[in-house]
N, C-alpha and C. Protein backbone atom coordinates (compact mmCIF):
# COMPACT_ATOMS: atom_id res chain seq x y z
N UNK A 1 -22.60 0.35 -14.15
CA UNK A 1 -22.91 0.61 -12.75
C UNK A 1 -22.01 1.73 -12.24
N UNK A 2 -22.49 2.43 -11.08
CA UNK A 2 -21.88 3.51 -11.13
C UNK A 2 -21.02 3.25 -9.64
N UNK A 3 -20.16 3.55 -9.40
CA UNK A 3 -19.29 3.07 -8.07
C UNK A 3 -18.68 4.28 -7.21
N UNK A 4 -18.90 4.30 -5.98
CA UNK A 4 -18.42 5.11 -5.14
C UNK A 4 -17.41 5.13 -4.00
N UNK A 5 -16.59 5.93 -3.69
CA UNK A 5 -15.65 5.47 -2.84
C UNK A 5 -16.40 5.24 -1.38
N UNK A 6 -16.36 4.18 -1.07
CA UNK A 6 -16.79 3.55 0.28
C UNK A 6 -17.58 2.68 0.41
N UNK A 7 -17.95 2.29 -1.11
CA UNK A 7 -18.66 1.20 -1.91
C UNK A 7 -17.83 -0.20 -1.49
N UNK A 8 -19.01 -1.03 -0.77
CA UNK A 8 -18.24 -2.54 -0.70
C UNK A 8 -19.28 -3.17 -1.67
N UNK A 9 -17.83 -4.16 -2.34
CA UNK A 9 -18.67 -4.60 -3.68
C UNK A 9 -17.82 -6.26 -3.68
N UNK A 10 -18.70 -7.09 -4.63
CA UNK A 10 -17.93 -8.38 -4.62
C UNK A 10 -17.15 -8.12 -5.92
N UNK A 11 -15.80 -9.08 -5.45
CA UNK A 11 -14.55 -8.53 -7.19
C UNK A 11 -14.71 -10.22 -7.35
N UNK A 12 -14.03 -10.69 -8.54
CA UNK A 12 -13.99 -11.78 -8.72
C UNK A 12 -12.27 -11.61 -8.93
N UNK A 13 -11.26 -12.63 -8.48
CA UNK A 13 -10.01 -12.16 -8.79
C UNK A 13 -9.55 -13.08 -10.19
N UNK A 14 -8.67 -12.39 -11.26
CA UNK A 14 -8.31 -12.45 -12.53
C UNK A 14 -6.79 -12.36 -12.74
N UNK A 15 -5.76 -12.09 -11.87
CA UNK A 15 -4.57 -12.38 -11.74
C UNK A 15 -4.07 -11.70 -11.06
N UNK A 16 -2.37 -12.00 -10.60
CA UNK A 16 -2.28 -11.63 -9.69
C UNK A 16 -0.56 -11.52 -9.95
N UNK A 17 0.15 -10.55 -9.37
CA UNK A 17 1.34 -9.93 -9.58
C UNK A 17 2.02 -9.31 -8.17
N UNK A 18 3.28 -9.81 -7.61
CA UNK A 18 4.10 -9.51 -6.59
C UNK A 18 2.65 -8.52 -5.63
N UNK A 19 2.98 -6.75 -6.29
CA UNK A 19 2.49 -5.72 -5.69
C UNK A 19 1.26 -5.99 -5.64
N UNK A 20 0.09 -6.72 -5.85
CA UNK A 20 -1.09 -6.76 -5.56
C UNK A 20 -2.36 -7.86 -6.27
N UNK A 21 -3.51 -7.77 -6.80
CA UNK A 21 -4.54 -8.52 -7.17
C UNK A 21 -5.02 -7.71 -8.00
N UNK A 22 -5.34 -8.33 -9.32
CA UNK A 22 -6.17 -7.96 -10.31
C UNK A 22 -7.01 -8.36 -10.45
N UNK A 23 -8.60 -7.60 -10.31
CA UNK A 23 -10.19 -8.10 -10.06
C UNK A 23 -10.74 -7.88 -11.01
N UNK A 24 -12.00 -8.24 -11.12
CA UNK A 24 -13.28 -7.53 -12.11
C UNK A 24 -14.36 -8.12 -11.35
N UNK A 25 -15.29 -6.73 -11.64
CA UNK A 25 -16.52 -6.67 -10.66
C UNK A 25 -17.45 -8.30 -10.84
N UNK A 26 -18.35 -8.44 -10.02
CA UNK A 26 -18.89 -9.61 -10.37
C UNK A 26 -19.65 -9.30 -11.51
N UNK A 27 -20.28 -8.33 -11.23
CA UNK A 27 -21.56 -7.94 -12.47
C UNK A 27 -20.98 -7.43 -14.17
N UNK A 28 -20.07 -8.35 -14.33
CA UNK A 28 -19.18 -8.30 -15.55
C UNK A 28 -19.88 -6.89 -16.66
N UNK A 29 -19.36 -5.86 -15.88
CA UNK A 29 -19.77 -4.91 -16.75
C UNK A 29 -18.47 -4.06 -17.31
N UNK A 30 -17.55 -5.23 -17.26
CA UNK A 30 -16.54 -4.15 -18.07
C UNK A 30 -15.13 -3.55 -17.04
N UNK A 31 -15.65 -3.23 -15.66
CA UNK A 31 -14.76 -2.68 -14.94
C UNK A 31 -13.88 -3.55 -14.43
N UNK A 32 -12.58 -3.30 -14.43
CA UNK A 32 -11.64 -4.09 -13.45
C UNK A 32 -11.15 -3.27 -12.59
N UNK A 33 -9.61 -4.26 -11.69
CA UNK A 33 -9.62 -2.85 -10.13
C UNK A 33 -8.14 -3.68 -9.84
N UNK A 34 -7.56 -2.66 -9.13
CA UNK A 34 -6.30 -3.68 -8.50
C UNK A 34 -6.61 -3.53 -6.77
N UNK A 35 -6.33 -4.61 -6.23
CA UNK A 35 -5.49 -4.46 -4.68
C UNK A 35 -4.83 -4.72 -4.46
N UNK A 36 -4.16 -3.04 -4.27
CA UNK A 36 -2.48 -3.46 -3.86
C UNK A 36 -2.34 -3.86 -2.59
N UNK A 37 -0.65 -4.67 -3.12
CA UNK A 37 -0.49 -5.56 -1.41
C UNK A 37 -0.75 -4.59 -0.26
N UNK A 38 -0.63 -3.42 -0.31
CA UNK A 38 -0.74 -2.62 0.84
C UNK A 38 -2.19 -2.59 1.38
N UNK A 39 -2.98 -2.54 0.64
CA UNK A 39 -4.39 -2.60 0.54
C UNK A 39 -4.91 -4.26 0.77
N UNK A 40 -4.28 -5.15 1.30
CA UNK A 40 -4.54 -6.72 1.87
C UNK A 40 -5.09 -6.61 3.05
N UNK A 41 -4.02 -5.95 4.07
CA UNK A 41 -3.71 -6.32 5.25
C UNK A 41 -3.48 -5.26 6.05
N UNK A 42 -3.69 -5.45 7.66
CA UNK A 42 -2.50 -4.40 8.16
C UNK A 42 -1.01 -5.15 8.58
N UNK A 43 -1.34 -6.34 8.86
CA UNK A 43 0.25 -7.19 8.48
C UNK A 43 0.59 -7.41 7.61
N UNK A 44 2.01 -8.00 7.47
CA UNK A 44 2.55 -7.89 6.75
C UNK A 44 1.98 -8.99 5.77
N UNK A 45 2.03 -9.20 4.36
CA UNK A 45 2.00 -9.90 3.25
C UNK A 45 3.08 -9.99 2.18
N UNK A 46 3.20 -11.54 2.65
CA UNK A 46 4.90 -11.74 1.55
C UNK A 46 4.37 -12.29 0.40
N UNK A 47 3.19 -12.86 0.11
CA UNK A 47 2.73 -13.27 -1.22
C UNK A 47 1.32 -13.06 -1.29
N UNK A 48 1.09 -12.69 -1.89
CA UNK A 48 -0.74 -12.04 -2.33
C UNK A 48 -1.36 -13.59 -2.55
N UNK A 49 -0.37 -14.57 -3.16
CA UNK A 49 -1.30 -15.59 -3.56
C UNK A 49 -1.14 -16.63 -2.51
N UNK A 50 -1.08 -16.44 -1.21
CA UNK A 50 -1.76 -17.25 -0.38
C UNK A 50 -2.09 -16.23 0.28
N UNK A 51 -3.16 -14.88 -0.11
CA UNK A 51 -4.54 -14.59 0.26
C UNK A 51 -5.53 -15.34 -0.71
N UNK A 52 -5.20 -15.24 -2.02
CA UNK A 52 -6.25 -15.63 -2.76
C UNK A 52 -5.52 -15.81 -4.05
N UNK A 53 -6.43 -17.42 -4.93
CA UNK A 53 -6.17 -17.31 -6.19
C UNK A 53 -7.08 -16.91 -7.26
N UNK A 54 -6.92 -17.13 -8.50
CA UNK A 54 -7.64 -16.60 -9.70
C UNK A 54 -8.81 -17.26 -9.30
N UNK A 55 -9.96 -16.82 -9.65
CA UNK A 55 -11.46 -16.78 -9.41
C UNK A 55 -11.76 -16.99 -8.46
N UNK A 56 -11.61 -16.75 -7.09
CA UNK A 56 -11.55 -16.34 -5.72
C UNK A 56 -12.71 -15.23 -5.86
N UNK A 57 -13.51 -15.15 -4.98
CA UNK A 57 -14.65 -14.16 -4.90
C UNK A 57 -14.00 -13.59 -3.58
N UNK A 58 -13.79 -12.24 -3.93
CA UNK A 58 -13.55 -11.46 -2.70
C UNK A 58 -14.44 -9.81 -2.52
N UNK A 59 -15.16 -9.87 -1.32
CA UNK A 59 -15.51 -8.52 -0.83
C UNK A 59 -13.90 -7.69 -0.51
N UNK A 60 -14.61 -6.48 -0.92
CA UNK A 60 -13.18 -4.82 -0.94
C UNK A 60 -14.21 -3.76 -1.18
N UNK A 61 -13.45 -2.74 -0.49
CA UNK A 61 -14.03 -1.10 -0.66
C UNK A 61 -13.54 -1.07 -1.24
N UNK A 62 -14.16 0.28 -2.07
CA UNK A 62 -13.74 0.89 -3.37
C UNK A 62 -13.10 2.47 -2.31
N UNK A 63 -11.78 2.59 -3.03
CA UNK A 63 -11.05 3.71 -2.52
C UNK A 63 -10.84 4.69 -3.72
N UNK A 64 -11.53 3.97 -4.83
CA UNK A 64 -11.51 5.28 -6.58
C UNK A 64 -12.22 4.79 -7.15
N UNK A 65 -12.72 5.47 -7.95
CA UNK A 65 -12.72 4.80 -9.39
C UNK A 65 -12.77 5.62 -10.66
N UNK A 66 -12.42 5.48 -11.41
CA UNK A 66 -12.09 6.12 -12.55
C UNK A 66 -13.03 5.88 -13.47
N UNK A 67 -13.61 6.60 -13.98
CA UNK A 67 -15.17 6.53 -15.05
C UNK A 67 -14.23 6.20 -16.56
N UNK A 68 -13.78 6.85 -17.24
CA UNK A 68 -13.36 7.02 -18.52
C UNK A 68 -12.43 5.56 -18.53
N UNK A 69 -11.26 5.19 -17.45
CA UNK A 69 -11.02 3.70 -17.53
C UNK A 69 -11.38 2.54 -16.97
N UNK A 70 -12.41 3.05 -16.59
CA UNK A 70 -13.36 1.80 -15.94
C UNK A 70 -12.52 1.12 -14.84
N UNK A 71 -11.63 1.54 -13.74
CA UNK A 71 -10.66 0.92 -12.86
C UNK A 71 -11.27 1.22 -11.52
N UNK A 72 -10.72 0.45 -10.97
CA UNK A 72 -11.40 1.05 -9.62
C UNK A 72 -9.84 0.39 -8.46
N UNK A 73 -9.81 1.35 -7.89
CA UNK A 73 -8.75 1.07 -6.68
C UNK A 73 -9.37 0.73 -5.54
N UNK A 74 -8.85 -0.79 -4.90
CA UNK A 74 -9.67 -1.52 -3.52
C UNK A 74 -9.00 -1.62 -2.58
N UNK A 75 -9.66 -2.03 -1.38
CA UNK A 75 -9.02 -2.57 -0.55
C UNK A 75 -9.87 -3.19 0.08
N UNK A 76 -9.01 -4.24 1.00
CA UNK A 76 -9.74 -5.21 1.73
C UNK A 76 -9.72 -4.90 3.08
N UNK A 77 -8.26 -4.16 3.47
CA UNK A 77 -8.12 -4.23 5.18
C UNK A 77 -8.90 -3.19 5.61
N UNK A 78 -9.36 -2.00 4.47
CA UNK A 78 -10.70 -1.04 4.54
C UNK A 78 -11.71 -1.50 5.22
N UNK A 79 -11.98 -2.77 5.00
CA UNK A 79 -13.48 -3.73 5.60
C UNK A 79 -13.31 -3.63 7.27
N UNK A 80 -11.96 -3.60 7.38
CA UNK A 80 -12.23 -4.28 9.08
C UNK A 80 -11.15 -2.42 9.79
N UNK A 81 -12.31 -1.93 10.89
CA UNK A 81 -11.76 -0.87 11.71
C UNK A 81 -11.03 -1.43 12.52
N UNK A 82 -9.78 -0.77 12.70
CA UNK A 82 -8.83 -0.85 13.63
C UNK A 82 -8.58 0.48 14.09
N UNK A 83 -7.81 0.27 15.48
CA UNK A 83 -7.12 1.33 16.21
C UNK A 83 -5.82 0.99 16.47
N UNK A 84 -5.12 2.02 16.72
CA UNK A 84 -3.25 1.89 17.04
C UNK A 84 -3.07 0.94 18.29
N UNK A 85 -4.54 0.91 19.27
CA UNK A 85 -4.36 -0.38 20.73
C UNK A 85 -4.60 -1.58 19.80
N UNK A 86 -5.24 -1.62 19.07
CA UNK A 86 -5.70 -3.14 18.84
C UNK A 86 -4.73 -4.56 18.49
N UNK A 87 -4.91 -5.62 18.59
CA UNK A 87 -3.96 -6.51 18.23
C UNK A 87 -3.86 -6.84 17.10
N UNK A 88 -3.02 -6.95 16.63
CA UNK A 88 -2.34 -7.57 15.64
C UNK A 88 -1.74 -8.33 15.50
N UNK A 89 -1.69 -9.70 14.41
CA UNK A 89 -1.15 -10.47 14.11
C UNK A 89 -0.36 -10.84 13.03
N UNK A 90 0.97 -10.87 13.19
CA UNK A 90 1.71 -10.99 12.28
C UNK A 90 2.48 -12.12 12.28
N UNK A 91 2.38 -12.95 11.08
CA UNK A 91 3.10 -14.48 10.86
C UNK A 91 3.18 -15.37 12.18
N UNK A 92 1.50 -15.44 13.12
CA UNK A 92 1.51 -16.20 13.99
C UNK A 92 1.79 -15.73 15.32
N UNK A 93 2.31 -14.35 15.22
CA UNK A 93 2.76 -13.79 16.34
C UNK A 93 2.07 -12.10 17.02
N UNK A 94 0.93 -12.63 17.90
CA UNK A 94 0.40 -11.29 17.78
C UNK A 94 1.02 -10.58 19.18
N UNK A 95 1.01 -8.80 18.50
CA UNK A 95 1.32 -7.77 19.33
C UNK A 95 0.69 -6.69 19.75
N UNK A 96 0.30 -6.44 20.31
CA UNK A 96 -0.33 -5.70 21.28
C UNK A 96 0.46 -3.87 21.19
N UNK A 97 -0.07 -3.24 20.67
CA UNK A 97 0.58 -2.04 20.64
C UNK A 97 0.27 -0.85 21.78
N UNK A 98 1.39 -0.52 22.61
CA UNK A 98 0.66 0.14 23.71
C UNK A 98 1.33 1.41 23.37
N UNK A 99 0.46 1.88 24.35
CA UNK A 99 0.66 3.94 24.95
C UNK A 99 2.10 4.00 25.04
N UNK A 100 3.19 5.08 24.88
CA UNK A 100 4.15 5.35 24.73
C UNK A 100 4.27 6.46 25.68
N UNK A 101 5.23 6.37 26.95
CA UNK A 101 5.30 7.87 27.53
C UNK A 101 5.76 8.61 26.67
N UNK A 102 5.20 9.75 26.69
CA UNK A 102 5.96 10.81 25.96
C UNK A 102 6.49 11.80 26.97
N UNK A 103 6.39 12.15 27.92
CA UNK A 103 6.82 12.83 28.60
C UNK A 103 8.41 13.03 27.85
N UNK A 104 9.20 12.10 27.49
CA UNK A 104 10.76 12.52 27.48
C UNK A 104 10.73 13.23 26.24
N UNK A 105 9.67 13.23 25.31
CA UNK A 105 9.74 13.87 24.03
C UNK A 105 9.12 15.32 23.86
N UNK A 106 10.15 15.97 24.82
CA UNK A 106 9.46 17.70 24.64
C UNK A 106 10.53 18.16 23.33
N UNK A 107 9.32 19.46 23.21
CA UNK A 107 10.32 20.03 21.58
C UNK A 107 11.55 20.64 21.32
N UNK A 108 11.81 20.61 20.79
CA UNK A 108 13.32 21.20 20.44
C UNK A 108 13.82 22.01 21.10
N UNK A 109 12.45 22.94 20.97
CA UNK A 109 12.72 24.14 21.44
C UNK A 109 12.85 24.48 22.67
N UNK A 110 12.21 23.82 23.29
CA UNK A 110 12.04 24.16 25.00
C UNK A 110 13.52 23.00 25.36
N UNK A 111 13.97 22.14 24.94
CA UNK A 111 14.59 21.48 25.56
C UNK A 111 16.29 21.88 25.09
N UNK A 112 16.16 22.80 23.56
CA UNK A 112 17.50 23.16 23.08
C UNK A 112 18.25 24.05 24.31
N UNK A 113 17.60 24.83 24.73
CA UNK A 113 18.33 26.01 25.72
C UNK A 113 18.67 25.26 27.23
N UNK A 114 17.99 24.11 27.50
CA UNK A 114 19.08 23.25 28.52
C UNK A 114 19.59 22.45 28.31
N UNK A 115 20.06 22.20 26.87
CA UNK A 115 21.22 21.71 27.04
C UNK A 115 22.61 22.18 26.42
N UNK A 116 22.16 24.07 25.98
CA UNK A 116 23.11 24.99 25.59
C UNK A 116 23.54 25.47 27.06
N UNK A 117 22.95 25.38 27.67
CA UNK A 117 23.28 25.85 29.45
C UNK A 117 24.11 24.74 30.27
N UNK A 118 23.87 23.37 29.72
CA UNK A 118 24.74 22.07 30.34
C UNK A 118 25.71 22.08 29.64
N UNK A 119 26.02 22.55 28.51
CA UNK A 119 27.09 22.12 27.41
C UNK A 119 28.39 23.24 28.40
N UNK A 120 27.68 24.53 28.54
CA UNK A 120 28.59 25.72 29.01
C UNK A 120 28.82 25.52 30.24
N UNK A 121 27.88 24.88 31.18
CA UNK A 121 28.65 24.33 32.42
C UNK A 121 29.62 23.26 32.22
N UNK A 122 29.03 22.62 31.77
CA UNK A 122 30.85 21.43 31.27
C UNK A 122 32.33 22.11 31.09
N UNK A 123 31.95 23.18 30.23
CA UNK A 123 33.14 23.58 29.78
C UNK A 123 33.53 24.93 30.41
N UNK A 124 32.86 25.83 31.25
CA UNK A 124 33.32 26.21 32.56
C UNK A 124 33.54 25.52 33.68
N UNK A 125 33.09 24.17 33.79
CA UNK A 125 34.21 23.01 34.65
C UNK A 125 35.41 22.98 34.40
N UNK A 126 35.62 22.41 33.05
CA UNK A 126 36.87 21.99 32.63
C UNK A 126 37.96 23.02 32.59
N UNK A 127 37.55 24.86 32.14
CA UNK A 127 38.58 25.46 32.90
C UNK A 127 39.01 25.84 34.10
């Protein structure tokens, strides 16, 4: 079968290691895939195996795949759109991510030359 990146496909899971999940497609044709822990969640995940154990059927996008080793790189938190407002929940505790003034964050540049002009008034005070 031929697989594309943005392909949601069912994996069957086959083991599983700290950094992520080792799958193979349902349609046992040979291919396997990892999801790495990063590729779980957008929270945090301290153990992959209370997302899921060995033969666990899980839907994931395909983010590669490699023809010649038959691998395919997944993810799951791919499935669900988020934005930087949206909530999040992490270990029971959800947060709400808001707008940030930026106003105080002008660039270097515009802001270096007043405070080379405050530095030299200081120190034409002090003599």
């Amino acid at each position: 079968m031929e697989y594309k990146m943005g392909d949601i496909i069912k994996v069957v899971v086959v083991g599983s290691q700290p950094y992520g999940l080792f799958v193979k497609t349902q349609e046992n044709d040979g291919v396997t895939g990892l999801i790495h822990i990063s590729e779980i969640s957008y929270g945090f995940v301290k153990d992959v195996n209370q997302i899921a154990k060995v033969d666990d059927l899980l839907e994931a996008k395909v983010l590669s795949y490699d023809k010649e080793a038959k691998h395919l790189k997944l993810s799951i938190k791919a499935l669900f759109e988020r934005n930087r407002y949206q909530s999040v929940t992490y270990l029971n505790k959800t947060t709400k991510n808001k707008s940030r003034n930026l106003k105080d964050f002008t660039p270097l540049a515009v802001q270096l030359p007043k405070w080379i002009e405050a530095e030299i008034e200081k120190e034409e005070v002090k003599k």
